[in-house]
Protein backbone atom coordinates (compact mmCIF):
# COMPACT_ATOMS: atom_id res chain seq x y z
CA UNK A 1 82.28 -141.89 -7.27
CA UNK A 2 84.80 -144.46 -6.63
CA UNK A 3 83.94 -144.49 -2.72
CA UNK A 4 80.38 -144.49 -3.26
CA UNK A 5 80.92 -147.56 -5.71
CA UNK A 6 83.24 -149.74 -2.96
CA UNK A 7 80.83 -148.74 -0.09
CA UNK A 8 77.65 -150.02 -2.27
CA UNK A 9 79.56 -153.65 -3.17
CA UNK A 10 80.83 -153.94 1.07
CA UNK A 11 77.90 -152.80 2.88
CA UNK A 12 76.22 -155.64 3.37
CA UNK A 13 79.22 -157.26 5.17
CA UNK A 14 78.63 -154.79 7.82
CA UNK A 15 76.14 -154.36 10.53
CA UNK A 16 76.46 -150.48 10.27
CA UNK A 17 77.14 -148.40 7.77
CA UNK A 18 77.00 -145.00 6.68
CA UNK A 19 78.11 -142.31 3.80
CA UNK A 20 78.88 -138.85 4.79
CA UNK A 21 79.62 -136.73 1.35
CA UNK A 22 81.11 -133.09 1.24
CA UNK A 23 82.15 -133.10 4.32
CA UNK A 24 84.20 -129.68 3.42
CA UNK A 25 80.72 -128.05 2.96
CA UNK A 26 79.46 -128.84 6.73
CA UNK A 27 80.30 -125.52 9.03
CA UNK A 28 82.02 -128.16 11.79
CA UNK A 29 82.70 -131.57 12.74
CA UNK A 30 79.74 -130.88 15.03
CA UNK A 31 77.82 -130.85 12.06
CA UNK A 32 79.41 -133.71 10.23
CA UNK A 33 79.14 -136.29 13.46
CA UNK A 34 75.53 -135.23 13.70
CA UNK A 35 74.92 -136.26 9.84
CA UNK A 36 77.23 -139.16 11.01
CA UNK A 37 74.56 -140.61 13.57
CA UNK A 38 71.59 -139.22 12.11
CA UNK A 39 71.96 -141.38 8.87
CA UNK A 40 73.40 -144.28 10.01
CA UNK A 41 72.23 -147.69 8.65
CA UNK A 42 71.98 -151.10 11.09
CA UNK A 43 71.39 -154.19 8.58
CA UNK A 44 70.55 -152.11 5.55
CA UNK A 45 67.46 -150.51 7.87
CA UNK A 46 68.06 -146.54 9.00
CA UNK A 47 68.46 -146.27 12.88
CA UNK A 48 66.01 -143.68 13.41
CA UNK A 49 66.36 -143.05 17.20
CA UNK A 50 68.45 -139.81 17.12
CA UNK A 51 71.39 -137.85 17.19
CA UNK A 52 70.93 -137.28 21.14
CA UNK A 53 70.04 -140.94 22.08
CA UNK A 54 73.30 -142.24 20.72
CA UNK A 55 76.25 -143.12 23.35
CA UNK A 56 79.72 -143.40 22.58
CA UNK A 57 79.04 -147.26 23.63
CA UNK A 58 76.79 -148.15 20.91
CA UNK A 59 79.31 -148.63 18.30
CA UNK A 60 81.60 -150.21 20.34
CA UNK A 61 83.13 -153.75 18.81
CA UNK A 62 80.38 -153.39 15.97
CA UNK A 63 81.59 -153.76 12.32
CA UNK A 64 81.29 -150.35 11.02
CA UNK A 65 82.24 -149.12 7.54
CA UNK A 66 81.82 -145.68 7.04
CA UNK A 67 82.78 -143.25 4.51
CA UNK A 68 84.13 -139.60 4.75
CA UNK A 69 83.78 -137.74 1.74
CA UNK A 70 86.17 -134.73 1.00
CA UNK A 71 87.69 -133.66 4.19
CA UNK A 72 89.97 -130.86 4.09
CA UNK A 73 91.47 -130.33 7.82
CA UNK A 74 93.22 -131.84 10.54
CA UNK A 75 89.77 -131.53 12.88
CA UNK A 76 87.96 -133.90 9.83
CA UNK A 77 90.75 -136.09 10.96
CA UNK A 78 90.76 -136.13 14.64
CA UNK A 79 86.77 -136.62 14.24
CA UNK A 80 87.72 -139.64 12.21
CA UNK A 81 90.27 -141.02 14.53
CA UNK A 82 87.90 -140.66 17.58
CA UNK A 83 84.98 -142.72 16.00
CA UNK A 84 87.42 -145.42 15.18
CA UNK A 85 88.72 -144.95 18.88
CA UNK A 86 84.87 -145.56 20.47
CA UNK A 87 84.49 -148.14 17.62
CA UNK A 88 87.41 -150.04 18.52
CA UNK A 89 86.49 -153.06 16.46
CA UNK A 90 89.70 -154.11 13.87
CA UNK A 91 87.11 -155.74 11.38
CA UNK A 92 85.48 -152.01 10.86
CA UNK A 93 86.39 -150.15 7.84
CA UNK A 94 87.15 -146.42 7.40
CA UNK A 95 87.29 -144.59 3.71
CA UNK A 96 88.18 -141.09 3.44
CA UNK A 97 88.73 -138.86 -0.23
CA UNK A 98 90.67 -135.65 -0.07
CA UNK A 99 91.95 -133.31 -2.74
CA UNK A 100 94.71 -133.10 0.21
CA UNK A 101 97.64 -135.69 0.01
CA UNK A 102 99.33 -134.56 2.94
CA UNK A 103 95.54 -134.93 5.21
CA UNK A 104 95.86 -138.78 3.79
CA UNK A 105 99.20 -139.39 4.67
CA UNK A 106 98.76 -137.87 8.40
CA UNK A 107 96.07 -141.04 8.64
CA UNK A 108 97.76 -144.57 9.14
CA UNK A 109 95.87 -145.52 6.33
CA UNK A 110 96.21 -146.94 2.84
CA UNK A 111 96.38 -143.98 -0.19
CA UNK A 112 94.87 -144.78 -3.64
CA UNK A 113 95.80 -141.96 -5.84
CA UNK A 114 92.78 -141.37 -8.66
CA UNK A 115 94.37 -140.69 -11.84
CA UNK A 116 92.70 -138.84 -14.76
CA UNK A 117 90.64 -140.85 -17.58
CA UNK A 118 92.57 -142.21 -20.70
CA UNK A 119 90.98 -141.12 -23.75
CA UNK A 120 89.13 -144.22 -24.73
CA UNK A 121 87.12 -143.52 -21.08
CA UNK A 122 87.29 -140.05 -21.43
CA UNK A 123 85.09 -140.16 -24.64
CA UNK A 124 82.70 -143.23 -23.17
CA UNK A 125 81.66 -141.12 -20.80
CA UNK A 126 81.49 -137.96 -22.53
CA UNK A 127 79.32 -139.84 -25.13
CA UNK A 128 77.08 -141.29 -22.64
CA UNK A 129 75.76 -137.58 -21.93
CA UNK A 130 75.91 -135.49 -25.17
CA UNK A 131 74.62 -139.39 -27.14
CA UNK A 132 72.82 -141.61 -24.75
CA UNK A 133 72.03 -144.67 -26.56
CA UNK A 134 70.84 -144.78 -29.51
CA UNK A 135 71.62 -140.96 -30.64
CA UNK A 136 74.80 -141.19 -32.95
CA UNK A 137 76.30 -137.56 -33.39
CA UNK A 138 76.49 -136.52 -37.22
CA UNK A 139 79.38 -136.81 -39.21
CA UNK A 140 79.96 -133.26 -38.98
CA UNK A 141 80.20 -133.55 -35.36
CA UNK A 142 82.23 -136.53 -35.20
CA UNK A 143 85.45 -134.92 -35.38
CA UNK A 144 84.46 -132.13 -32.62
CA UNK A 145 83.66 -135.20 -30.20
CA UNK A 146 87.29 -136.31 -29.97
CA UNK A 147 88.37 -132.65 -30.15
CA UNK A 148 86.24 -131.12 -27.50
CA UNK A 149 86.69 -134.85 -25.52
CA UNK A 150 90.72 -134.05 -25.52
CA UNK A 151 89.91 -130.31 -24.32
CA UNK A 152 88.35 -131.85 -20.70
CA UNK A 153 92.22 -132.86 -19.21
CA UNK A 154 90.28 -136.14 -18.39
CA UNK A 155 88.21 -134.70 -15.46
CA UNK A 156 84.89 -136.74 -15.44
CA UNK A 157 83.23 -133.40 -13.98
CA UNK A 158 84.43 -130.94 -16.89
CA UNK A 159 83.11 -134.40 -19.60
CA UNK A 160 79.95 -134.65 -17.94
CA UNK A 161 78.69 -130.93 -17.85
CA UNK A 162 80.31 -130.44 -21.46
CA UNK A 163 78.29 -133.16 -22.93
CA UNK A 164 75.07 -132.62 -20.84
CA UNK A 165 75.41 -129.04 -22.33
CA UNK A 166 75.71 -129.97 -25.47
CA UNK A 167 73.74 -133.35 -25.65
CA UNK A 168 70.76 -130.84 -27.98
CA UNK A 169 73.15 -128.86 -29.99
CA UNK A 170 72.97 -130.28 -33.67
CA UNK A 171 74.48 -127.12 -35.52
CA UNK A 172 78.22 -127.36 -35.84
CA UNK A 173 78.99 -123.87 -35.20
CA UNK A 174 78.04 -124.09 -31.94
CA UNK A 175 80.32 -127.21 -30.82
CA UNK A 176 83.08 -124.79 -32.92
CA UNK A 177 81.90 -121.98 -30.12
CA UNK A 178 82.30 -124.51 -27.03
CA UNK A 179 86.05 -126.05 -28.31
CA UNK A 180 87.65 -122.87 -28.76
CA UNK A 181 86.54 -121.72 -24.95
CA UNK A 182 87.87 -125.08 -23.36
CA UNK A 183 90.96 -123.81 -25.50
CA UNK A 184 90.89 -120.81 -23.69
CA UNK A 185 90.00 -122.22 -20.71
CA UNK A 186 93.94 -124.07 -20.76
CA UNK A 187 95.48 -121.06 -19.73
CA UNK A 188 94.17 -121.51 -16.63
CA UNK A 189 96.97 -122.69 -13.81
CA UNK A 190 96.12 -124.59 -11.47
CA UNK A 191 94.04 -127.48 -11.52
CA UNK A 192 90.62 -126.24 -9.41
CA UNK A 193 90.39 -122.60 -11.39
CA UNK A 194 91.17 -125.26 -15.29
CA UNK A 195 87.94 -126.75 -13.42
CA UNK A 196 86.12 -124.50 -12.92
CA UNK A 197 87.03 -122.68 -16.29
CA UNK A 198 85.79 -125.85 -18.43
CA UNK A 199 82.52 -125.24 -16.04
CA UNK A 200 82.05 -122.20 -16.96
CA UNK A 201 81.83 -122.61 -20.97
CA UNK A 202 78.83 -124.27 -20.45
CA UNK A 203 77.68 -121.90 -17.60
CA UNK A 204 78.15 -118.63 -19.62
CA UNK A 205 75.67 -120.16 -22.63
CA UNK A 206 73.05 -120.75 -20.14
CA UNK A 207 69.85 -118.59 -21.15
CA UNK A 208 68.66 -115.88 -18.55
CA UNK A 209 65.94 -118.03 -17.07
């Protein structure tokens, strides 16, 4: 989210530009430099001429800013490190996000570590899903909010689902039902399985359509 927000305020210093996300889910870096030069952007306008008509040359001394999104391997970063190589312009920009510190720190690169959301943000955004604007929750539920809000570790994912889930659930018993499986759901080591533990409280209530 963070990437996506810096790319959006610096693309227009840049006469290409593109944003690559889940790069982990792509079977190769054949795959990812194809999505690389098939959505590429040249003033804000998509360069539609194709993955095949593109030369290593084209890029060359060009301002480029282009984002990787969640690579996970050392080929990820020998993709990277050949673009910038064909690139070869020092005004281009490179952004990568990894769940891996030591893939960041094998890049000559600048790390920003993301830290969890404080409480106050925590249950903004939680609110913004289970109350958009105007809907108050009812003073019965009031006291569940900041519960159920201190449950979610501070992972915008686990605050997000949670209060989409329960953003039509007036009756009290069943915000009772959803707190005590995110209390559950801290027995969980690990960071990804908490994850995808909160995930699943909201998964599991799902009806069978």
């Amino acid at each position: 989210t963070l990437a996506k927000l810096v790319f959006n305020e610096l693309c227009a210093e840049y006469e290409y530009t593109c944003f690559v996300p889940s790069c982990t889910n792509m079977k190769n870096t054949k795959e990812i430099e194809d999505k690389i030069y098939s959505s590429i952007y040249h003033l804000g306008k998509q360069v539609t001429q194709g993955v095949e008509k593109w030369k290593p040359t084209d890029l060359r001394q060009q301002t480029l800013l282009l984002v990787l999104d969640d690579i996970d391997n050392g080929s990820h970063v020998a993709l990277l490190e050949d673009i910038a190589s064909k690139n070869d312009c020092a005004n281009s920009r490179y952004i990568v996000t990894s769940r891996d510190r030591d893939i960041l720190n094998s890049l000559d690169s600048s790390v920003f570590d993301v830290k969890f959301l404080n409480p106050e943000s925590s249950t903004k955004l939680f609110m913004s899903y289970a109350f958009p604007y105007p809907t108050e929750p009812s003073p019965s539920l009031k006291e569940w909010v900041h519960k159920i809000v201190a449950k979610c570790d501070g992972l915008p994912l686990s605050l997000e689902v949670i209060g989409t889930y329960l953003k039509t659930k007036v009756s009290e018993s069943i915000w009772i039902q959803c707190f005590q499986a995110l209390v559950e759901a801290e027995n969980v080591v690990g960071l990804d399985e908490k994850l995808w533990a909160q995930l699943r409280v909201s998964y599991d209530r799902l009806g069978s359509e």
